[in-house]
PDB file of N, CA and C in Angstrom:
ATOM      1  N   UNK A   1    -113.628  17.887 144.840  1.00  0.00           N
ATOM      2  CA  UNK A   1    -112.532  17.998 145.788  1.00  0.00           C
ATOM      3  C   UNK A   1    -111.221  17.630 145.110  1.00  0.00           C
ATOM      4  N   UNK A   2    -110.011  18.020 145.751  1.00  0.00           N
ATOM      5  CA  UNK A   2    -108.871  17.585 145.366  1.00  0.00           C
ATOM      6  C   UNK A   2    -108.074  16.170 145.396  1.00  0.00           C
ATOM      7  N   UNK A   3    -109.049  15.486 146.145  1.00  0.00           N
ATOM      8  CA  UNK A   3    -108.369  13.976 146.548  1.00  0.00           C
ATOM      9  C   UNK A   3    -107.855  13.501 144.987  1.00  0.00           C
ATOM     10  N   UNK A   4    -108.308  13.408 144.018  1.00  0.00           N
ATOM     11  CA  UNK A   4    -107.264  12.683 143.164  1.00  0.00           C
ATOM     12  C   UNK A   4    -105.878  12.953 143.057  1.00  0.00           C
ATOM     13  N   UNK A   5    -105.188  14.160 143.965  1.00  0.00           N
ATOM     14  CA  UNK A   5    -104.020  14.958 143.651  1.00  0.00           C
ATOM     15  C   UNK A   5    -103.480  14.019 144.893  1.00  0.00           C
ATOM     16  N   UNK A   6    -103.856  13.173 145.866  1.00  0.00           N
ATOM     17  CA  UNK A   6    -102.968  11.961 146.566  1.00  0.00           C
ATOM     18  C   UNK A   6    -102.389  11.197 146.130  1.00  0.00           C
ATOM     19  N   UNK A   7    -101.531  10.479 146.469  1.00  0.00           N
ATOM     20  CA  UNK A   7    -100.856   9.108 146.325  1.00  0.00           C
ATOM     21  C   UNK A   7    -101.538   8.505 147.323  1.00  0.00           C
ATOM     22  N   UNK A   8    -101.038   7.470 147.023  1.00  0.00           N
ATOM     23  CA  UNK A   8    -101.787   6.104 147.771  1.00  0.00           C
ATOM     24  C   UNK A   8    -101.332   6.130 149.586  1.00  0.00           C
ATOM     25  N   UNK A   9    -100.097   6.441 148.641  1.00  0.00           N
ATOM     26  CA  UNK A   9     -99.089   6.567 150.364  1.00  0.00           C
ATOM     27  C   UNK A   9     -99.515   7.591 151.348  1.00  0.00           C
ATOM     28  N   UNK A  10     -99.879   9.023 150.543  1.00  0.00           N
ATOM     29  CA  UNK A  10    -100.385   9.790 151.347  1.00  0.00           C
ATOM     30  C   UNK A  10    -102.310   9.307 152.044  1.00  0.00           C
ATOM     31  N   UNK A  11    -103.053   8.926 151.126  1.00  0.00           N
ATOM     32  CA  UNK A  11    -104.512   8.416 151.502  1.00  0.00           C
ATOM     33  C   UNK A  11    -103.915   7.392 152.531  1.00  0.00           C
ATOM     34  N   UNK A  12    -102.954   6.270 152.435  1.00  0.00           N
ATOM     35  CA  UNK A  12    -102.647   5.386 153.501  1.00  0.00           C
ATOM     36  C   UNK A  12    -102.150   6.387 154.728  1.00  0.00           C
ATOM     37  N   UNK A  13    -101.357   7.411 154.860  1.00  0.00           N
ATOM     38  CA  UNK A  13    -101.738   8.020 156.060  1.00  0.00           C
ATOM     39  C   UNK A  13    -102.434   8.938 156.788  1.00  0.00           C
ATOM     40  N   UNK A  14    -103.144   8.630 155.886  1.00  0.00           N
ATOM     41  CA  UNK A  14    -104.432   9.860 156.548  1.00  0.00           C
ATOM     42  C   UNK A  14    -105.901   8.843 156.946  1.00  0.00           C
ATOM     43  N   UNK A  15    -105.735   7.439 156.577  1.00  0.00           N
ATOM     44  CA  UNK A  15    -106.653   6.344 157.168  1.00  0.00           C
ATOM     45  C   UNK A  15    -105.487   6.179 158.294  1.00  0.00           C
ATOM     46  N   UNK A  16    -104.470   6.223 158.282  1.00  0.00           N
ATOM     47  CA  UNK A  16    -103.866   5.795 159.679  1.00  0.00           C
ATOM     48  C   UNK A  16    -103.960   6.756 160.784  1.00  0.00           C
ATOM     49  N   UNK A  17    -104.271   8.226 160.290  1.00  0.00           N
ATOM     50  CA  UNK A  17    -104.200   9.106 161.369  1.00  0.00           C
ATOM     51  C   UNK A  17    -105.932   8.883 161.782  1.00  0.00           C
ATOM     52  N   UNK A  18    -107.036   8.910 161.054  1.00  0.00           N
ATOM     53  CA  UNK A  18    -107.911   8.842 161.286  1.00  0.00           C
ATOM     54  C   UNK A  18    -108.173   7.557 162.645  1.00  0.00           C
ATOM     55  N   UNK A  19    -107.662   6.497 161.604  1.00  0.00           N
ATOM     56  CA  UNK A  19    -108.068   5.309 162.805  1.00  0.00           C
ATOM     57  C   UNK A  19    -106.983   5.455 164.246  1.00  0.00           C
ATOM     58  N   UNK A  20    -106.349   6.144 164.055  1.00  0.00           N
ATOM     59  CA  UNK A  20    -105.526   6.171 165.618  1.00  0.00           C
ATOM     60  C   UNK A  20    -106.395   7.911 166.566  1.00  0.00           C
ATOM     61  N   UNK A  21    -107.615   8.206 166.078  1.00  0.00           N
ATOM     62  CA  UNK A  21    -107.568   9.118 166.272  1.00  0.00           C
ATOM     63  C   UNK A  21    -107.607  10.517 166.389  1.00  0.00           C
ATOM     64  N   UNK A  22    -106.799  10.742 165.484  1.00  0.00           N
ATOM     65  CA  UNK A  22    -105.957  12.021 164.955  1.00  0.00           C
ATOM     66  C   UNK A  22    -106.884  12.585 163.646  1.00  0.00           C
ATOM     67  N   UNK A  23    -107.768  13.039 164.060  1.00  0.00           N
ATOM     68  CA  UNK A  23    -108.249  13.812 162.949  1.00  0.00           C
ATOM     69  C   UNK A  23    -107.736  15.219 162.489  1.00  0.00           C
ATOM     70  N   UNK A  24    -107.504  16.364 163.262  1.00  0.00           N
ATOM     71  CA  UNK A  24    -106.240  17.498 163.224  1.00  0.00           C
ATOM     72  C   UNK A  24    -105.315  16.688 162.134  1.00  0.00           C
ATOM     73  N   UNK A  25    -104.570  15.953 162.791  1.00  0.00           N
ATOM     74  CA  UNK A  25    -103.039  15.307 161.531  1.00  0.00           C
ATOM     75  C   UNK A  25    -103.784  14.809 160.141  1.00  0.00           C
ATOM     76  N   UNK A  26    -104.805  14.661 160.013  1.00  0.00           N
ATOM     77  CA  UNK A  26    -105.248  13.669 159.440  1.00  0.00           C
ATOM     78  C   UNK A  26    -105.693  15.092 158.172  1.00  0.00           C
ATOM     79  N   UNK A  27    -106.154  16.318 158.440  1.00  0.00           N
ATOM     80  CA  UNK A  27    -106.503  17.163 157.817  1.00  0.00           C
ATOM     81  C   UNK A  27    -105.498  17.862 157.485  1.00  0.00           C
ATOM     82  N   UNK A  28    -104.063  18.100 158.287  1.00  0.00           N
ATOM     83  CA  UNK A  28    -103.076  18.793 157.932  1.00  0.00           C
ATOM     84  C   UNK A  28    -102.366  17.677 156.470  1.00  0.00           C
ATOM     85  N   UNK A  29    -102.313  16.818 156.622  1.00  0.00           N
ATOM     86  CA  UNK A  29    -101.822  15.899 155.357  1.00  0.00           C
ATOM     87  C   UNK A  29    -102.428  15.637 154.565  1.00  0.00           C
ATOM     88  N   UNK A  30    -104.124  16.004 154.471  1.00  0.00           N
ATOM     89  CA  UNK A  30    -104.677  16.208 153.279  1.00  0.00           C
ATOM     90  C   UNK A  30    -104.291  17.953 152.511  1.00  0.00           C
ATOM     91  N   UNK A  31    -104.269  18.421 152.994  1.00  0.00           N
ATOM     92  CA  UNK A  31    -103.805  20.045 152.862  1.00  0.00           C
ATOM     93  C   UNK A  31    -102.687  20.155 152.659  1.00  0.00           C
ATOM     94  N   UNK A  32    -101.867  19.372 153.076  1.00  0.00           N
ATOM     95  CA  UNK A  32    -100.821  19.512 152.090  1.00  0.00           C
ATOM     96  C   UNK A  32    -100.462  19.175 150.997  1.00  0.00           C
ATOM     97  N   UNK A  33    -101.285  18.039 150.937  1.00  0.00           N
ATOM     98  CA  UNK A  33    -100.941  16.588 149.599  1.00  0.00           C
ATOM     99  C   UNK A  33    -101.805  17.224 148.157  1.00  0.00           C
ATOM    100  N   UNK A  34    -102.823  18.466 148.888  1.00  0.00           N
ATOM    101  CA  UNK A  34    -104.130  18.825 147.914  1.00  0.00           C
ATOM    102  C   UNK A  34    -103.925  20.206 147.834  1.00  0.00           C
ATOM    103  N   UNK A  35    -103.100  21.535 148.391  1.00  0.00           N
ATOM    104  CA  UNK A  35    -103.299  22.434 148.519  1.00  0.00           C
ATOM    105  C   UNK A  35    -105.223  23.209 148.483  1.00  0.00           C
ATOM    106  N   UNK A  36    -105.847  22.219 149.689  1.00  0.00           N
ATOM    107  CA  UNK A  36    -107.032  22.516 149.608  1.00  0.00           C
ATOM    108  C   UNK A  36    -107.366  23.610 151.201  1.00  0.00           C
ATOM    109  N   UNK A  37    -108.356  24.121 151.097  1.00  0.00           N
ATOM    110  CA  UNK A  37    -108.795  24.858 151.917  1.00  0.00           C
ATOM    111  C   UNK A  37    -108.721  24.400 153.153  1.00  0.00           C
ATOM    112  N   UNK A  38    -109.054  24.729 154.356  1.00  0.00           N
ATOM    113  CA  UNK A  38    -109.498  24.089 155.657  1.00  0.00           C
ATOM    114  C   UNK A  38    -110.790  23.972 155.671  1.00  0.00           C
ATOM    115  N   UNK A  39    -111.699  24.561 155.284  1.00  0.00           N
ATOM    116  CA  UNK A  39    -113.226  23.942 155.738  1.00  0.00           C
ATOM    117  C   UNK A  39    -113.406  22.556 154.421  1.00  0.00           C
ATOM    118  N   UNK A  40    -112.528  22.196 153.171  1.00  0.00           N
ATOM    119  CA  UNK A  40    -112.420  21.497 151.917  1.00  0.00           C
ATOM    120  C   UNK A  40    -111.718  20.054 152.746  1.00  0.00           C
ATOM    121  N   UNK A  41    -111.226  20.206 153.260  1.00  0.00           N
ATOM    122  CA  UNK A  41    -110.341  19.394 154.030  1.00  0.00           C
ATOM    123  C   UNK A  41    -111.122  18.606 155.145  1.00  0.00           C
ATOM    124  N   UNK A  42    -111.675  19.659 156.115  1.00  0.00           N
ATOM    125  CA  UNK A  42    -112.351  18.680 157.572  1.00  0.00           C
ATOM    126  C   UNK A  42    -113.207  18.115 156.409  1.00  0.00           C
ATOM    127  N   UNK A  43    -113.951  18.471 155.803  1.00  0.00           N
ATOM    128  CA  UNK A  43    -115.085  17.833 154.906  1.00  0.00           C
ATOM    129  C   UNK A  43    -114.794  17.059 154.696  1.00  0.00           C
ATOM    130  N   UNK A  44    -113.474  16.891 153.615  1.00  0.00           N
ATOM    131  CA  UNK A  44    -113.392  15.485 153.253  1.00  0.00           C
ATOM    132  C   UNK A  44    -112.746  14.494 154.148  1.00  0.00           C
ATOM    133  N   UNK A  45    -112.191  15.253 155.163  1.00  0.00           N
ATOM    134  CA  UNK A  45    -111.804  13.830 156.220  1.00  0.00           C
ATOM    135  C   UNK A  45    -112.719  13.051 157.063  1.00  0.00           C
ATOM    136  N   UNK A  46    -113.868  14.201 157.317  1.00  0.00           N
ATOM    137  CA  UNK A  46    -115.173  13.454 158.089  1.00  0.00           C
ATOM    138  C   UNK A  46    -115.986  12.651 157.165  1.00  0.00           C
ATOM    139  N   UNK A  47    -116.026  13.392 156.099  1.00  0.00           N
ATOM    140  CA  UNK A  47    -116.873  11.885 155.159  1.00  0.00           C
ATOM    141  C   UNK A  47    -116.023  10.773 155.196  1.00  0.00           C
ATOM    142  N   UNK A  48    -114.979  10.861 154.497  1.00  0.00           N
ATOM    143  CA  UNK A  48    -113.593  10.012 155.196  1.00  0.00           C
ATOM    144  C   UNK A  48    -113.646   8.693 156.276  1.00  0.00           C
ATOM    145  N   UNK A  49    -113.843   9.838 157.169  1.00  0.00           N
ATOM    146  CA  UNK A  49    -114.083   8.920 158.731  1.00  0.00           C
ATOM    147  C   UNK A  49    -115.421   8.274 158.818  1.00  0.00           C
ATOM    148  N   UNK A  50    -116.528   8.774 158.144  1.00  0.00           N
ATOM    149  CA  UNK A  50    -117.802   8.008 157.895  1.00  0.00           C
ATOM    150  C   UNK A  50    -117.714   6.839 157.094  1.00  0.00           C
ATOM    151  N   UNK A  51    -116.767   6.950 156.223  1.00  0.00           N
ATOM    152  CA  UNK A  51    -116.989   5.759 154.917  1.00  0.00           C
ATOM    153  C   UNK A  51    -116.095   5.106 155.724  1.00  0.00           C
ATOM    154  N   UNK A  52    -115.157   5.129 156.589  1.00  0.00           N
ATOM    155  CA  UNK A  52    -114.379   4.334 157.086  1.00  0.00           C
ATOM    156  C   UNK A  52    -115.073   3.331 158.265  1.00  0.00           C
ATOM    157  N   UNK A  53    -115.705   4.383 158.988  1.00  0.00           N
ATOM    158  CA  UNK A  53    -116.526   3.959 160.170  1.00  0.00           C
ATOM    159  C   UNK A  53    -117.936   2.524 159.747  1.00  0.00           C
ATOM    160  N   UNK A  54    -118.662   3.354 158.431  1.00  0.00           N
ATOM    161  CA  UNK A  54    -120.079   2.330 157.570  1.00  0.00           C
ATOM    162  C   UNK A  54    -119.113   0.693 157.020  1.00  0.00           C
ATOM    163  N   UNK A  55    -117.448   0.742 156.674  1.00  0.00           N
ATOM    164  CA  UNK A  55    -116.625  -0.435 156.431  1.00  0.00           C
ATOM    165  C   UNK A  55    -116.452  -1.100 157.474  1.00  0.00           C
ATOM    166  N   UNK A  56    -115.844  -0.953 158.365  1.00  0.00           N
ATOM    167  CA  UNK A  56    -115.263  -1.367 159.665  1.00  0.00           C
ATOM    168  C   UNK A  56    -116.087  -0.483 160.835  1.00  0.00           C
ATOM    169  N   UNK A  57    -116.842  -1.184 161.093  1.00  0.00           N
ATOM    170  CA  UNK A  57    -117.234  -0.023 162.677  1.00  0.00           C
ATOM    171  C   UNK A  57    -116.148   0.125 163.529  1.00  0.00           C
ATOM    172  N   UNK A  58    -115.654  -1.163 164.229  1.00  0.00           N
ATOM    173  CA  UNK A  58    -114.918  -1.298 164.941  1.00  0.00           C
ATOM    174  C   UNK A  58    -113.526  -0.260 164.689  1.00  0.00           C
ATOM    175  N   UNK A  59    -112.938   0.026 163.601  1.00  0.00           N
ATOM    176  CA  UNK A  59    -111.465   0.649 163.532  1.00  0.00           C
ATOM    177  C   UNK A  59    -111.265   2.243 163.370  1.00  0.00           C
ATOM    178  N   UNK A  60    -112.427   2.828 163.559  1.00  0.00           N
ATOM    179  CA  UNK A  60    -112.349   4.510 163.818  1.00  0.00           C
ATOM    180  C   UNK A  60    -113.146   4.425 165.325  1.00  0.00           C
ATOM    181  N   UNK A  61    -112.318   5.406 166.268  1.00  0.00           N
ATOM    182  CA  UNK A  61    -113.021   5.369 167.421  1.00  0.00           C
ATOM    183  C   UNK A  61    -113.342   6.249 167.574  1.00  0.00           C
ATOM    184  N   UNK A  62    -114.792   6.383 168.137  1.00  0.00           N
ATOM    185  CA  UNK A  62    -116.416   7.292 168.406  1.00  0.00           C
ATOM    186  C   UNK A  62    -115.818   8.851 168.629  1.00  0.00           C
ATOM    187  N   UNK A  63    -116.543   9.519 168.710  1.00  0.00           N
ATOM    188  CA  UNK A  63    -116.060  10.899 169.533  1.00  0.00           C
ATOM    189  C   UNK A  63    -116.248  10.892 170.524  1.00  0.00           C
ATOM    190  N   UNK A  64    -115.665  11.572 171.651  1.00  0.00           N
ATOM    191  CA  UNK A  64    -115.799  11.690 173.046  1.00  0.00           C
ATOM    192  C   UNK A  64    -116.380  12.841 173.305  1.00  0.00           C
ATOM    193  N   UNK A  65    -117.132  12.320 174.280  1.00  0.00           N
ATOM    194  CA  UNK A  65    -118.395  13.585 174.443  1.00  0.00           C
ATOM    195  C   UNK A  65    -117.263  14.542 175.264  1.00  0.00           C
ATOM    196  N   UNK A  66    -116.304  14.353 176.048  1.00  0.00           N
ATOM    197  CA  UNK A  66    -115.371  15.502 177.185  1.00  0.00           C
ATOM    198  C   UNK A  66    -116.116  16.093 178.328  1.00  0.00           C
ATOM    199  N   UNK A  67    -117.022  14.865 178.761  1.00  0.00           N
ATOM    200  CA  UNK A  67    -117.848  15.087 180.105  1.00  0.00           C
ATOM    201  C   UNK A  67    -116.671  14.235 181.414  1.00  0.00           C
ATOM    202  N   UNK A  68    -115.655  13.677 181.117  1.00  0.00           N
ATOM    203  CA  UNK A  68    -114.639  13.274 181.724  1.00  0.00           C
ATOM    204  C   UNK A  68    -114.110  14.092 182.520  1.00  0.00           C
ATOM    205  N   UNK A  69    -113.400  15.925 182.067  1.00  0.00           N
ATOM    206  CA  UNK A  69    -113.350  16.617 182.864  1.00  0.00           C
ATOM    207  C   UNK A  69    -114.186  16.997 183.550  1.00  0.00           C
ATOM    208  N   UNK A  70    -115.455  17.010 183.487  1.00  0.00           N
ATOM    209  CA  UNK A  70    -116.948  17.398 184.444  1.00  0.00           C
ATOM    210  C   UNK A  70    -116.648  16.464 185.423  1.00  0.00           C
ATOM    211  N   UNK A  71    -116.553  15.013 185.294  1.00  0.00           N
ATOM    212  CA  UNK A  71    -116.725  13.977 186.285  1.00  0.00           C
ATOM    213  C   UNK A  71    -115.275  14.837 187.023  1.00  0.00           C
ATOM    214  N   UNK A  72    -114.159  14.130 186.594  1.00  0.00           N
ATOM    215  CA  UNK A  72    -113.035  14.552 187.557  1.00  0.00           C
ATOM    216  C   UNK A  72    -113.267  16.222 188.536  1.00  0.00           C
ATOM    217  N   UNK A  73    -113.961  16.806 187.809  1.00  0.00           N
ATOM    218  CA  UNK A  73    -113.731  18.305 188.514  1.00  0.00           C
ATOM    219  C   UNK A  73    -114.707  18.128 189.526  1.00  0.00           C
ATOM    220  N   UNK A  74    -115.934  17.513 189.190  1.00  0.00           N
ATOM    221  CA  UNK A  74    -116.913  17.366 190.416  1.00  0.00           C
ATOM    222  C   UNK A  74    -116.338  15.719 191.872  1.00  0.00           C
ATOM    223  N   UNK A  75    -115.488  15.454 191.402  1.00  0.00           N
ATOM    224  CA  UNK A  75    -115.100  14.318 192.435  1.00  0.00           C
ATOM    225  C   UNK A  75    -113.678  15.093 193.526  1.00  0.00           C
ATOM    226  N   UNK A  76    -113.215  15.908 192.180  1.00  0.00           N
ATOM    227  CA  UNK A  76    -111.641  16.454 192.755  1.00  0.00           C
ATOM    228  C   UNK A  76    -112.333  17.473 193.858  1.00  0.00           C
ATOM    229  N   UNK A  77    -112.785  18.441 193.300  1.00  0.00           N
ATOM    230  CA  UNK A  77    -113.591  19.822 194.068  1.00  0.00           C
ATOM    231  C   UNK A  77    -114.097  19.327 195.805  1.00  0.00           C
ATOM    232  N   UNK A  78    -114.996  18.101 195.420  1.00  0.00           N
ATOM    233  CA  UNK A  78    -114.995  18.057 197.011  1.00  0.00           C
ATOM    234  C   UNK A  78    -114.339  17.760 198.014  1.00  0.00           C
ATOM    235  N   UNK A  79    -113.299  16.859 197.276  1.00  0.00           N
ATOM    236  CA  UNK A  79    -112.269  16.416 198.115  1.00  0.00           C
ATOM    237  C   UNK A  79    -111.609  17.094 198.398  1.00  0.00           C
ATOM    238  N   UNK A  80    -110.998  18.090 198.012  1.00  0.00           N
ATOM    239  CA  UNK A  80    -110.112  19.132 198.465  1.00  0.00           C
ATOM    240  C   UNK A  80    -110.630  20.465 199.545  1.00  0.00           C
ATOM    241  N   UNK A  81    -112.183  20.069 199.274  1.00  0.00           N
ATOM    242  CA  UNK A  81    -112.692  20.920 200.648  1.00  0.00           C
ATOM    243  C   UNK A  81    -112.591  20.339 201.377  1.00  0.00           C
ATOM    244  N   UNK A  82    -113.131  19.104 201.803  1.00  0.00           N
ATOM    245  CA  UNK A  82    -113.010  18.107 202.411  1.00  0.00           C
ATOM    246  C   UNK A  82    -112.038  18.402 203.381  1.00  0.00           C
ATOM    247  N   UNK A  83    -110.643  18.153 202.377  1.00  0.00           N
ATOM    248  CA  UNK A  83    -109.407  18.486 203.180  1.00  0.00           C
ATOM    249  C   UNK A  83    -109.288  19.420 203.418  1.00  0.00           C
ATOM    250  N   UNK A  84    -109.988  20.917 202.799  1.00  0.00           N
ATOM    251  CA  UNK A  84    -109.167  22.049 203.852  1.00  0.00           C
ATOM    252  C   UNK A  84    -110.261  22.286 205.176  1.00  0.00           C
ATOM    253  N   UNK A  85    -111.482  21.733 205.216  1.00  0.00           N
ATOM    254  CA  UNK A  85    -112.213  21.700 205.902  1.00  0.00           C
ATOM    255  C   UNK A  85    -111.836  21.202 207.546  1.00  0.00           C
ATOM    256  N   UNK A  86    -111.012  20.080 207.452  1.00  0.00           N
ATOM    257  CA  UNK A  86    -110.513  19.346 208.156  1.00  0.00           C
ATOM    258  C   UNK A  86    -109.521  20.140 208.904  1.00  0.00           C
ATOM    259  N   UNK A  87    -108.926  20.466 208.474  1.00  0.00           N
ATOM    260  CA  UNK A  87    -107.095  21.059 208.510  1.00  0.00           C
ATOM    261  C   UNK A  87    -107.184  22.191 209.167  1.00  0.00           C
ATOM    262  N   UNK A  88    -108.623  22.915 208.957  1.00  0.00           N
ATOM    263  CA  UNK A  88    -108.062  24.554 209.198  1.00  0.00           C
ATOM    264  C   UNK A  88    -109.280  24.745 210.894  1.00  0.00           C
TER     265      UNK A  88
END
């Protein structure tokens, strides 16, 4: 891979985008810093985020499964029959 073509400064923000998160930002600033591919890139940011995650568990946070919109859509949906149920 291209990672030796970083500076320190750039690897320091791409552990900062990781741990806040931001994996997208986190791959666009390796790609730039490396002129490396996009599938060269998620690669090395998810191993990245693994070696970061096996150091510190605690300071990369988990993936979200995005069953959040399921919950909200199944709580919102009835309520709004609810209400037109009522009304009409």
């Amino acid at each position: 891979m291209n990672s030796d073509k970083m500076n320190p400064q750039d690897r320091e923000q791409i552990i900062q985008a990781i741990q806040n998160g931001r994996k997208i930002e986190a791959i666009k600033i390796y790609r730039e810093c490396t002129d490396s591919s996009l599938l060269e890139a998620k690669n090395f940011i998810e191993g990245l985020t693994e070696e970061l995650r096996e150091q510190n568990p605690g300071s990369i946070p988990e993936k979200s499964s995005g069953c959040g919109t399921a919950v909200l859509i199944c709580l919102i949906f009835p309520a709004i029959s609810l209400y037109y149920l009522f009304i009409s």
